[in-house]
Protein backbone atom coordinates (compact mmCIF):
# COMPACT_ATOMS: atom_id res chain seq x y z
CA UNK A 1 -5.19 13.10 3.16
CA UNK A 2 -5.40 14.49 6.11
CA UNK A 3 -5.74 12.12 8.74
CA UNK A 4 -2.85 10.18 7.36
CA UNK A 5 -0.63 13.80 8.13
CA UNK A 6 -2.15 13.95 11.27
CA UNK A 7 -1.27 9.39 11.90
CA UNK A 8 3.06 10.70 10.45
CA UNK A 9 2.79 13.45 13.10
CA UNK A 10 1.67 10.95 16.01
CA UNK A 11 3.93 8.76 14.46
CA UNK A 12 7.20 10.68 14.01
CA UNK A 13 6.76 12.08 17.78
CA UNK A 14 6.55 8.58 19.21
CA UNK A 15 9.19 7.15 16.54
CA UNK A 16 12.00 10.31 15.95
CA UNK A 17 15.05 7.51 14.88
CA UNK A 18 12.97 5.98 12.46
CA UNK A 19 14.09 6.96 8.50
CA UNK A 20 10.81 7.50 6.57
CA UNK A 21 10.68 7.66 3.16
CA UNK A 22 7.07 8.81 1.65
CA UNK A 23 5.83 8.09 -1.88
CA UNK A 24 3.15 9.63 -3.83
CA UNK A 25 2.10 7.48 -6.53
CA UNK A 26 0.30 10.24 -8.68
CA UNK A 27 3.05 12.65 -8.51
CA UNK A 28 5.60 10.79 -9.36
CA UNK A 29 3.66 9.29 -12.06
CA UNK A 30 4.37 5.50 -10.81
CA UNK A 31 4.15 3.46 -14.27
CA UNK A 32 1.50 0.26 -14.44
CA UNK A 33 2.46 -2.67 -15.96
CA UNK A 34 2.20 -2.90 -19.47
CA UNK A 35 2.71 -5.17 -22.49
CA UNK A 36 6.58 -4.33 -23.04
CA UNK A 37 7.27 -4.75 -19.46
CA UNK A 38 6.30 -8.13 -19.93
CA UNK A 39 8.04 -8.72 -22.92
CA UNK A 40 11.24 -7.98 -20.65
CA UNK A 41 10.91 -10.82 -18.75
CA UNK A 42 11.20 -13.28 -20.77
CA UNK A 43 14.50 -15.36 -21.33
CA UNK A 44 17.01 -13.00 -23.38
CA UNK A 45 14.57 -9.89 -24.28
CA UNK A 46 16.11 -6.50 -24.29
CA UNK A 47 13.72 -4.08 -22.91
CA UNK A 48 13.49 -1.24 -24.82
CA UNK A 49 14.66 1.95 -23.31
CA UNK A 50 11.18 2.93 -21.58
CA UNK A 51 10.63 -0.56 -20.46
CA UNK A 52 14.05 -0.69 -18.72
CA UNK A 53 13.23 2.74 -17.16
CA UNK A 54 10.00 1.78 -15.69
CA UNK A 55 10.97 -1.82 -14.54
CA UNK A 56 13.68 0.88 -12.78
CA UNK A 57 11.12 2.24 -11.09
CA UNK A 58 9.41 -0.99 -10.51
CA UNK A 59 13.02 -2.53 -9.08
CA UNK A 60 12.92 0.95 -6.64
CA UNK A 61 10.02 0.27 -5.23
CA UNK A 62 10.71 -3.95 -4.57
CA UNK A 63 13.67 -2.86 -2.44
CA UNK A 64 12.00 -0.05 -0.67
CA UNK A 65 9.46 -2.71 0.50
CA UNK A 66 11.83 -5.35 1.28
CA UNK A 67 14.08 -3.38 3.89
CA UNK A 68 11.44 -1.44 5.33
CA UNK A 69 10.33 -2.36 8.71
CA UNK A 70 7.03 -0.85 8.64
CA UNK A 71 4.54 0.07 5.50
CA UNK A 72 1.80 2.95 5.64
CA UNK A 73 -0.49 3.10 2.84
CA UNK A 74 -3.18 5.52 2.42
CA UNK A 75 -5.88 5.63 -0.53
CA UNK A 76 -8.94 6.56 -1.24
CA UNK A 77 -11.42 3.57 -2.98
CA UNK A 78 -12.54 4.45 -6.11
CA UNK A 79 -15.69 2.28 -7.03
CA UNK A 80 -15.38 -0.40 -4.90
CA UNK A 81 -11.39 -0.48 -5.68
CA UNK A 82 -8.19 0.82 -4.95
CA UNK A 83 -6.71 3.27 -7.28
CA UNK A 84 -4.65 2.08 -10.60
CA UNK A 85 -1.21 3.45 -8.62
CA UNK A 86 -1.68 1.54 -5.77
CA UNK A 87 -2.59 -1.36 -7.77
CA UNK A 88 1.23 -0.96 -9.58
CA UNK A 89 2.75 -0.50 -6.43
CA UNK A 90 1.23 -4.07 -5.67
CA UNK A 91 2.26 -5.56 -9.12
CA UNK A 92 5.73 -4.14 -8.54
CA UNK A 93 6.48 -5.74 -4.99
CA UNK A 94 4.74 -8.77 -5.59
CA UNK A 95 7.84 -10.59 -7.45
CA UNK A 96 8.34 -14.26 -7.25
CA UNK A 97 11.70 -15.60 -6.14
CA UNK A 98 11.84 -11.56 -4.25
CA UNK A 99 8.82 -11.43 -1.97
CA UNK A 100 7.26 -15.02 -2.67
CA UNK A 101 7.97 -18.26 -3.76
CA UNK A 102 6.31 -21.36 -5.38
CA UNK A 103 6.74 -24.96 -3.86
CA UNK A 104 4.67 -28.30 -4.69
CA UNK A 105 2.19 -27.45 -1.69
CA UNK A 106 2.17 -23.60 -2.87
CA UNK A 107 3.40 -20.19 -1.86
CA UNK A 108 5.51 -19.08 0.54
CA UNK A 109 5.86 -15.70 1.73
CA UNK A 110 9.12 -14.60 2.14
CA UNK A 111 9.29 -11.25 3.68
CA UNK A 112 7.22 -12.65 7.22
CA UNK A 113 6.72 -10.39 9.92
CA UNK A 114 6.39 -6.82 7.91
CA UNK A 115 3.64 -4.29 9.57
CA UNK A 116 1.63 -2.47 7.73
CA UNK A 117 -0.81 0.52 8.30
CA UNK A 118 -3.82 1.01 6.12
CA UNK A 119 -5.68 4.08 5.91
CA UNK A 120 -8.64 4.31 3.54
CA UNK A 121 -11.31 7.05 2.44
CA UNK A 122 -13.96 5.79 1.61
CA UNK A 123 -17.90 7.27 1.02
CA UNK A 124 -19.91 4.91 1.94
CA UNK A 125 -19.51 2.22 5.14
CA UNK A 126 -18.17 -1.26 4.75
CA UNK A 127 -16.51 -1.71 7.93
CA UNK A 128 -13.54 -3.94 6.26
CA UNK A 129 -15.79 -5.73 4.09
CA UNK A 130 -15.24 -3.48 0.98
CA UNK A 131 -12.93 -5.14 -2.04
CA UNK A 132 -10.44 -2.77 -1.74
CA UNK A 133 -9.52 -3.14 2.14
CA UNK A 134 -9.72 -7.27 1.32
CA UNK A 135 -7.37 -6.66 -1.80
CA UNK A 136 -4.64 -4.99 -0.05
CA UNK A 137 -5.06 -7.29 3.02
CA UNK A 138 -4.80 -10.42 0.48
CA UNK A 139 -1.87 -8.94 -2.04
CA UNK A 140 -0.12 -8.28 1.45
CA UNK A 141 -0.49 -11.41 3.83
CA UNK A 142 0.87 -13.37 0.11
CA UNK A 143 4.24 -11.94 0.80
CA UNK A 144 4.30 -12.90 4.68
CA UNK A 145 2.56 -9.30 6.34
CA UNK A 146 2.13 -9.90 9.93
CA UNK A 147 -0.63 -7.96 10.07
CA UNK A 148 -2.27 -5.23 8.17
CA UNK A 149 -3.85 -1.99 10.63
CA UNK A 150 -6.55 -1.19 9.07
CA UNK A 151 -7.51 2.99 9.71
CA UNK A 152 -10.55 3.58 8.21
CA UNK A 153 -11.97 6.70 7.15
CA UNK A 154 -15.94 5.83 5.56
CA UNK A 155 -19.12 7.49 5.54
CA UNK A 156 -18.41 10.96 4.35
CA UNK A 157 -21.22 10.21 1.40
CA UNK A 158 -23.38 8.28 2.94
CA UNK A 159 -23.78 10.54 5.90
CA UNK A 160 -22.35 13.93 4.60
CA UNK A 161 -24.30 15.96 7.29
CA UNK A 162 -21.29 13.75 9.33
CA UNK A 163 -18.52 14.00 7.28
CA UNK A 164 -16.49 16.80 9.47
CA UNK A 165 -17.10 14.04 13.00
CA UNK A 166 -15.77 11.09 10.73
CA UNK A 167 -12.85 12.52 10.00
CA UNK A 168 -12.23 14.00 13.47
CA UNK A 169 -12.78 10.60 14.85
CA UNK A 170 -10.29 9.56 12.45
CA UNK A 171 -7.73 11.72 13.08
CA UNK A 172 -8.50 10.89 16.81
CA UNK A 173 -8.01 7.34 16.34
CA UNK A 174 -4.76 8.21 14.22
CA UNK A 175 -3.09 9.71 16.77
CA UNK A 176 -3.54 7.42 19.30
CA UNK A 177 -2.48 4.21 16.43
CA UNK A 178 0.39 6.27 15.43
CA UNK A 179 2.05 6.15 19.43
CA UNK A 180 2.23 2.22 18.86
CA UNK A 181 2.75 1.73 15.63
């Protein structure tokens, strides 16, 4: 996506000590939860061998999101949703006892004060309102989020005579919200 390059490159200028570590979902083929993950949670269950390697993967990504300072996500929405990666990514950080935890009263988050970016493409205009952007603000704020910096990138469908202005004003806005991110 291009105006989340152009957000690292504002970014990496205005942050050069800071380690970051990028992930594409698709590529690597991030798994989604499934039946015989499940099954591997339960009380003395031996996940079978491709269980175990994708609760791996799973286990990879819960520590990534735990020591990191900062979070950038970038999607595109896909019928009014995020995109079945993303939505793993989410199932594999959101662990109770690791990121949350229940009381009598509820949840509490346990990773407070993490920052997150959020870049979305989206073709029509929702300004925020869209399920998606209200999915990853919810799934994130569980687990203690500070605050989620929303970066949006809509209209390219509904106004495609636009589309090459909404993305320069995105990338505009990028660079200035990657200097104080």
């Amino acid at each position: 996506m291009k105006v989340l390059a152009t957000f690292m490159k504002s970014y990496r200028a205005a942050n050069p000590d800071d380690t970051i570590v990028e992930r594409d979902l698709y590529k690597e083929n991030f798994p989604e939860l499934d039946g015989d993950m499940l099954k591997a949670f339960a009380p003395n269950v031996t996940p079978t061998a491709e269980a175990a390697a994708k609760l791996a993967v799973f286990g990879d990504a819960l520590n990534q999101f735990k020591t990191a300072d900062k979070v950038i996500i970038a999607n595109p929405m896909w019928n009014l949703g995020i995109p079945t990666k993303l939505k793993s990514w989410i199932d594999a950080i959101t662990v109770v006892g690791q990121t949350f935890r229940y009381t009598a009263t509820g949840h509490i988050a346990l990773l407070p004060g993490k920052k997150v970016m959020h870049i979305q493409a989206a073709g029509g205009k929702y300004a925020g309102k869209d399920p998606a952007t209200q999915y990853v603000h919810a799934a994130l704020e569980y687990l203690g989020t500070e605050k989620v910096v929303d970066l949006p990138v809509e209209g390219m469908d509904h106004f495609p005579d636009q589309a090459k202005a909404i993305v320069e004003a995105a990338e505009k806005q990028a660079v200035e919200v990657g200097k104080t991110f």
